[in-house]
Protein backbone atom coordinates (compact mmCIF):
# COMPACT_ATOMS: atom_id res chain seq x y z
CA UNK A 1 -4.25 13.41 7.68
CA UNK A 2 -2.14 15.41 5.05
CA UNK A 3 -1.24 15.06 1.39
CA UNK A 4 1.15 17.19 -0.90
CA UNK A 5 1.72 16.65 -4.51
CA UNK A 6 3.81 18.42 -6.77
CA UNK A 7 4.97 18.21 -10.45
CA UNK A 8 2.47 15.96 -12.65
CA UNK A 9 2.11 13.12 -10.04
CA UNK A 10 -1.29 14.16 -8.48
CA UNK A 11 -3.57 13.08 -5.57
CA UNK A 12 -6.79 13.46 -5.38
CA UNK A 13 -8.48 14.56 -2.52
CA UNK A 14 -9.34 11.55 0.09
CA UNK A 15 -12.87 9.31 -0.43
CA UNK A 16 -15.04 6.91 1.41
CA UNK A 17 -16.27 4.66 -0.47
CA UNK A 18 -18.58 3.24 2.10
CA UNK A 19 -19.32 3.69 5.86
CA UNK A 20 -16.60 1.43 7.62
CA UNK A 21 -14.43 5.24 7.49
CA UNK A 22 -12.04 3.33 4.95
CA UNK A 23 -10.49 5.85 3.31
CA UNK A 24 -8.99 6.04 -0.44
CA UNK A 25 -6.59 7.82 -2.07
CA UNK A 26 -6.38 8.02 -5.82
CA UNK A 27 -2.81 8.38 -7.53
CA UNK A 28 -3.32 10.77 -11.02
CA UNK A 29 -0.83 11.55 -13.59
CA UNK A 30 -2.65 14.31 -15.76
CA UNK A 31 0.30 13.57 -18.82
CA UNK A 32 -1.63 10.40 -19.40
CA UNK A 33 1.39 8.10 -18.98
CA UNK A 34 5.40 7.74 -18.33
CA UNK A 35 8.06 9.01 -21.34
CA UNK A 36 11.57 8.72 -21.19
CA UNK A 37 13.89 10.62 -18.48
CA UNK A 38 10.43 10.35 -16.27
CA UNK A 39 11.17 10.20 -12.39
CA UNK A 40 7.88 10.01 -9.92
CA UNK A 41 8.40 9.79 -6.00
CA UNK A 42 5.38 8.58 -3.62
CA UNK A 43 5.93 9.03 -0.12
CA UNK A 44 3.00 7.41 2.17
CA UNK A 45 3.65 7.46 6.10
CA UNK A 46 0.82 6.41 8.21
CA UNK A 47 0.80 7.37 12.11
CA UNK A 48 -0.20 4.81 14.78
CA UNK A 49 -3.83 3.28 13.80
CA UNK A 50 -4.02 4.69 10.18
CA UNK A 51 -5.55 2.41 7.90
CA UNK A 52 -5.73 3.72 4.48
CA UNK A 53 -6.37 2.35 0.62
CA UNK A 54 -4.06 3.99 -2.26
CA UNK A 55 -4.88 3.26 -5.74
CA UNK A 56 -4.45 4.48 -9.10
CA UNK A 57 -6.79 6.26 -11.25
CA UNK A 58 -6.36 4.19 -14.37
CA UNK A 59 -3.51 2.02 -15.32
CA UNK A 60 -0.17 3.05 -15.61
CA UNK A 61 1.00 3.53 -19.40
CA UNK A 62 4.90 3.28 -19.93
CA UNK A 63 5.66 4.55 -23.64
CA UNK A 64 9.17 4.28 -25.41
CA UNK A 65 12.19 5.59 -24.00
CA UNK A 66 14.58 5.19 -26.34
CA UNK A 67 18.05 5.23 -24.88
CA UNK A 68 16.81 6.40 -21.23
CA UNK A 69 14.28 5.27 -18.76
CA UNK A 70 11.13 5.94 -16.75
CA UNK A 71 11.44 5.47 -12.95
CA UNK A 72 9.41 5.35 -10.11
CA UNK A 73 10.49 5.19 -5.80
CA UNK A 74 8.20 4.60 -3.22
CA UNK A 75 8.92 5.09 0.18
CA UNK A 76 6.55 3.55 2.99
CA UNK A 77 6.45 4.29 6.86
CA UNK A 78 4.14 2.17 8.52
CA UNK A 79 3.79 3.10 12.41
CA UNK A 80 1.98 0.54 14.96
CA UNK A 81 -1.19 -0.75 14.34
CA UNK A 82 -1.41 0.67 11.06
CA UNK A 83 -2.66 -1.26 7.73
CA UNK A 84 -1.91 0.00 4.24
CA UNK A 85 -3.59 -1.29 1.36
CA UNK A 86 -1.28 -0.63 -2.13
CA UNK A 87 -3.76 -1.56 -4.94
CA UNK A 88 -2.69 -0.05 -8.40
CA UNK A 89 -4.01 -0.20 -11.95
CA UNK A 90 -2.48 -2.36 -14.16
CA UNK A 91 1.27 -1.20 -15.11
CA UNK A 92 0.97 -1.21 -19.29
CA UNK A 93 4.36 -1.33 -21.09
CA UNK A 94 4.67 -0.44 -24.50
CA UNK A 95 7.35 -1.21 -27.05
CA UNK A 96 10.59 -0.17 -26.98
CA UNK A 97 10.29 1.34 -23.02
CA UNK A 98 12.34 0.66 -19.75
CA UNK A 99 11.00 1.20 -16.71
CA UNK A 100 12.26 0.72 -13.10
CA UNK A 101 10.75 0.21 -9.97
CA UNK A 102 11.58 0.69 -6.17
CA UNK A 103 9.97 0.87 -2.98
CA UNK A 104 11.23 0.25 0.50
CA UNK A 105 9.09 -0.12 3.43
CA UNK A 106 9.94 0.47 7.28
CA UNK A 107 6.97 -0.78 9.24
CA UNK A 108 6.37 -1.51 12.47
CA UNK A 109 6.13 -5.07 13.89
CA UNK A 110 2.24 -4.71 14.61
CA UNK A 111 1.36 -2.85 11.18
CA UNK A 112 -0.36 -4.68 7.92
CA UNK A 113 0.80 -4.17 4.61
CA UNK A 114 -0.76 -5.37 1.19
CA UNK A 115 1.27 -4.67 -2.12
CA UNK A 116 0.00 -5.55 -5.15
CA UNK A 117 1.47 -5.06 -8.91
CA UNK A 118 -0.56 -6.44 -12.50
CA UNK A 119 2.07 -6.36 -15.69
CA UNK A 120 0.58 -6.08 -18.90
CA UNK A 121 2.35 -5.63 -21.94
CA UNK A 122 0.92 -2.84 -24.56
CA UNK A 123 -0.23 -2.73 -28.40
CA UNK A 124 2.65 -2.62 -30.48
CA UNK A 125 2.12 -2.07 -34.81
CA UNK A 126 2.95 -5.73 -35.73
CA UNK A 127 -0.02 -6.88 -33.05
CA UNK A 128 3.49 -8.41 -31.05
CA UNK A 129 3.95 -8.97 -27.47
CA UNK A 130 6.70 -8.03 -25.22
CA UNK A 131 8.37 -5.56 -27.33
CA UNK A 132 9.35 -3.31 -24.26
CA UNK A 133 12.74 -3.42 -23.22
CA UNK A 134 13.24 -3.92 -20.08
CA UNK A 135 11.46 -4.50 -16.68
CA UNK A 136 12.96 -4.12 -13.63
CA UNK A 137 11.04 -3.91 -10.17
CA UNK A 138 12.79 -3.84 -6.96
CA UNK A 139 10.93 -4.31 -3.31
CA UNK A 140 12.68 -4.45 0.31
CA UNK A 141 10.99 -4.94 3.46
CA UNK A 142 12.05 -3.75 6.71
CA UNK A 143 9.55 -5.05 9.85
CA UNK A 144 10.66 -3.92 13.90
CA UNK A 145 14.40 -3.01 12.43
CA UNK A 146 14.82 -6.11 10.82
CA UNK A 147 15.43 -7.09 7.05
CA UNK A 148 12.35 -9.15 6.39
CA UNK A 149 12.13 -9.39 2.05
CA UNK A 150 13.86 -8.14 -0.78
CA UNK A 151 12.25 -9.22 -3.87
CA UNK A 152 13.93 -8.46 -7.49
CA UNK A 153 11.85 -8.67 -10.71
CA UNK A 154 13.89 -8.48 -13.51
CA UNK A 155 12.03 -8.71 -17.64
CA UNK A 156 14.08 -8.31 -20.44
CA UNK A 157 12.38 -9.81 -23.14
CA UNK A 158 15.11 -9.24 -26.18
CA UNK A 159 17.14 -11.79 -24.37
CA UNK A 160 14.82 -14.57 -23.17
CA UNK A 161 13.13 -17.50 -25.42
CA UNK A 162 9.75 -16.29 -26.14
CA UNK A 163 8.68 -20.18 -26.14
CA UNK A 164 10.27 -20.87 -22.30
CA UNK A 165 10.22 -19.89 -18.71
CA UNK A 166 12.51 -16.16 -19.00
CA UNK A 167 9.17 -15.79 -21.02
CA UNK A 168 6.43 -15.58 -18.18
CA UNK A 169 6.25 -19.28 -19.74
CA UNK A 170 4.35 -18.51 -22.71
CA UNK A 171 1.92 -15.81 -20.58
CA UNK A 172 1.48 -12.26 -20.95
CA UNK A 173 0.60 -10.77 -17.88
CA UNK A 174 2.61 -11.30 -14.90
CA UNK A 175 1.09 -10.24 -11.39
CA UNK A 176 2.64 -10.16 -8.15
CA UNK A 177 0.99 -9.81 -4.38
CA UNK A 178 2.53 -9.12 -1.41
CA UNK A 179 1.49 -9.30 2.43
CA UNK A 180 2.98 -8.75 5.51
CA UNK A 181 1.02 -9.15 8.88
CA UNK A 182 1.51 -10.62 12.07
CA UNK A 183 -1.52 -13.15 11.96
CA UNK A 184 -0.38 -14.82 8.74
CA UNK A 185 0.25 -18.37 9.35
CA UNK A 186 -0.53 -22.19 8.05
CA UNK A 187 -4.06 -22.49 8.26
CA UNK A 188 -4.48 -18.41 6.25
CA UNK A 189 -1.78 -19.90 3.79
CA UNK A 190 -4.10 -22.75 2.94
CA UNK A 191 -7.27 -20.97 2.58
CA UNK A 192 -5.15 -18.73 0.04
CA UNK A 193 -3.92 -21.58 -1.63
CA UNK A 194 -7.48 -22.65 -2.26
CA UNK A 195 -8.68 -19.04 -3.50
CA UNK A 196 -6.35 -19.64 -6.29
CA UNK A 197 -7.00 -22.87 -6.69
CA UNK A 198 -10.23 -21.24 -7.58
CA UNK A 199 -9.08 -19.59 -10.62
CA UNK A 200 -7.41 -21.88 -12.71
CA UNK A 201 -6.86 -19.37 -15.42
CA UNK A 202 -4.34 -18.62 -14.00
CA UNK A 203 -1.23 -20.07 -12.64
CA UNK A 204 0.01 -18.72 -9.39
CA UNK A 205 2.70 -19.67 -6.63
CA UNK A 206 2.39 -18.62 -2.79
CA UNK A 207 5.71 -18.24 -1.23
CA UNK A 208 5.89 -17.68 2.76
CA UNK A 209 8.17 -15.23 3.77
CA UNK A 210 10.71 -16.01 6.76
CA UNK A 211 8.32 -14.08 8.85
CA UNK A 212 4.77 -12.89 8.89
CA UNK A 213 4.39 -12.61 5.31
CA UNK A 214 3.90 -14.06 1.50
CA UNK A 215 4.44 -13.65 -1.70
CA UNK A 216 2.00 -14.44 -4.61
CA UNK A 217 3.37 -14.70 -8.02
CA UNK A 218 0.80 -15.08 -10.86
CA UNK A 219 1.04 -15.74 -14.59
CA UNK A 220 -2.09 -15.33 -16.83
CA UNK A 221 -2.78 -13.60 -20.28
CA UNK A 222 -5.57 -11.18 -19.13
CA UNK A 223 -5.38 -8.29 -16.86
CA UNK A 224 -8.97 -9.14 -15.51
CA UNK A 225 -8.00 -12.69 -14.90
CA UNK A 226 -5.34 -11.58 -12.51
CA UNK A 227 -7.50 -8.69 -10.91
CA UNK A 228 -10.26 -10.97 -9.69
CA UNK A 229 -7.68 -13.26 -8.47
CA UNK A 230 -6.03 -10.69 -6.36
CA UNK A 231 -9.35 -9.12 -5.21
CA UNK A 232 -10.63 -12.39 -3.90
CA UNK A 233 -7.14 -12.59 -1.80
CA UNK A 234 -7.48 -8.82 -0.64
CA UNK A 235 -10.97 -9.43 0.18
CA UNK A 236 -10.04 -12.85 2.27
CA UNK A 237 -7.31 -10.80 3.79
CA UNK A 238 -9.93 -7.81 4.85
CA UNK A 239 -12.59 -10.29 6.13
CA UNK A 240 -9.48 -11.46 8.60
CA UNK A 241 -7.50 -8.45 9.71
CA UNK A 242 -10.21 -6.01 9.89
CA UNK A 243 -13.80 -8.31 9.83
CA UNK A 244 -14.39 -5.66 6.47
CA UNK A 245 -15.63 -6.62 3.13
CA UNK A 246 -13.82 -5.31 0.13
CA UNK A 247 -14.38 -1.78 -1.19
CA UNK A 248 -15.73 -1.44 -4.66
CA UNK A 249 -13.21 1.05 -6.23
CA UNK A 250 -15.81 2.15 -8.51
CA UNK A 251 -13.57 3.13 -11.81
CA UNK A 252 -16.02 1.28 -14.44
C-alpha cells in the first residue's frame, strides 16, 4: 500500500471504517473547489487482491472559468481479483464554468469496478439553474485487453430547451453509476431494476453493457434523492461480490 500526492489535490491518510479491513481513501482539495486553467490527475492502481473504497471529502465545487476550463484525468489499473469502489461527493457546477472529465480504466478480467458520479448544478444570483457552461465527462473501459465501454456525457445548457430532453428533461441533478464484474447477469439486473423501482423520485435507466457490466443513468432534482438510490445499489452490489454490508462514510 502506497499513496503520493502533490500540488493541492490531497489524500488523506488510509481508514477503516469498520472491521471487514475495508479500507478508505479520502480525496481533499484544501483550495475549496476548481477555478479556471485547473488540471487534477488521480492515479489509483491496485495489485492482485486489493480491494479498496476512494471517496471525496466533500463535494466537488466547479466555479466560473471564464474563457478556459477546469479538468480532471483519472487513470485506473485494476490487477486480478481486485475490486475498486469510486464513490465521490456530489460534482457542484456553478455559473458560467466548464469542466471536463476523463478516466480510463485497464482492469483485469477477474477484477470489480464500481464508478459512480452525482451532478448538481450550483446557486447562481437570479436563484437560476443550469447557468454553467458546459459539461463534458468522458469514461472508457478496457477489461482482459479488450474495449469493453466508452461512455460520453456531454451538458451544454446555453444550447438545449430548458423545457425538453437536452434538459435532463426538466430535472436538475443528473447521476450516473457504473459496474463492471464478472458475476453480473439477468437475475442481478432484475433485482437492480427493482431497487430503483424503489425510489420513484427518481427516474433512472439500467443499461447492460456488452459484457459483464451496466450502466445506471438517473435523473432527479435532489442530490440526496440520487445518493440513497446509488447507496442501496452499492450496498446490493457489496452484499453479492464480497457478502459485506455497506460502509457508513461518516461525513455528517
Amino acid at each position: 500500500m502506497a499513496q503520493r500526492h502533490a500540488g493541492t489535490l490531497q489524500t488523506l491518510r488510509p481508514v477503516y471504517l469498520d472491521d471487514s479491513g475495508q479500507v478508505t481513501y479520502h480525496v481533499v482539495n484544501p483550495g475549496g473547489g476548481c477555478l479556471r486553467g485547473d488540471s487534477y490527475a488521480i492515479d489509483l492502481e491496485l495489485l492482485a487482491g486489493a480491494h479498496a473504497l476512494v471517496t471525496t471529502q466533500s463535494a466537488t465545487k466547479v466555479y466560473r472559468t471564464p474563457d478556459s476550463a477546469a479538468s480532471q484525468h483519472m487513470r485506473i489499473v485494476l490487477g486480478p481479483d481486485s475490486v475498486l469502489e469510486y464513490v465521490p461527493d456530489a460534482l457542484v457546477i456553478y455559473r458560467e464554468a466548464t469542466y471536463r472529465q476523463t478516466c480510463t480504466v485497464r482492469m483485469a478480467a477477474s477484477a470489480s469496478l464500481v464508478l459512480a458520479e452525482i451532478v448538481t448544478p450550483g446557486w447562481s444570483p437570479d436563484g437560476a439553474l443550469f447557468r454553467y457552461d458546459e459539461l463534458r465527462m468522458r469514461t472508457e473501459i478496457v477489461r482482459d485487453g479488450a474495449l469493453l465501454a466508452v461512455d460520453n456525457v456531454l451538458i451544454t445548457p446555453g444550447s438545449a430547451d430548458p423545457s425538453g430532453i437536452g434538459f435532463l428533461d426538466g430535472r436538475t441533478h443528473f447521476g450516473s453509476l457504473t459496474a463492471v464484474d464478472a458475476r453480473v447477469d439477468g437475475a442481478l439486473l432484475d433485482d437492480l431494476h427493482e431497487v430503483t423501482v424503489g425510489h420513484p423520485t427518481v427516474r433512472s435507466g439500467l443499461t447492460r453493457l456488452n459484457g459483464p457490466g451496466f450502466v445506471l443513468r438517473c435523473l432527479g432534482d435532489d442530490t440526496t434523492e440520487l445518493t440513497a438510490l446509488f447507496d442501496a445499489v452499492i450496498a446490493l452490489l457489496r452484499s453479492r461480490w464480497t457478502g459485506q454490508a455497506p460502509l457508513n462514510l461518516r461525513k455528517y
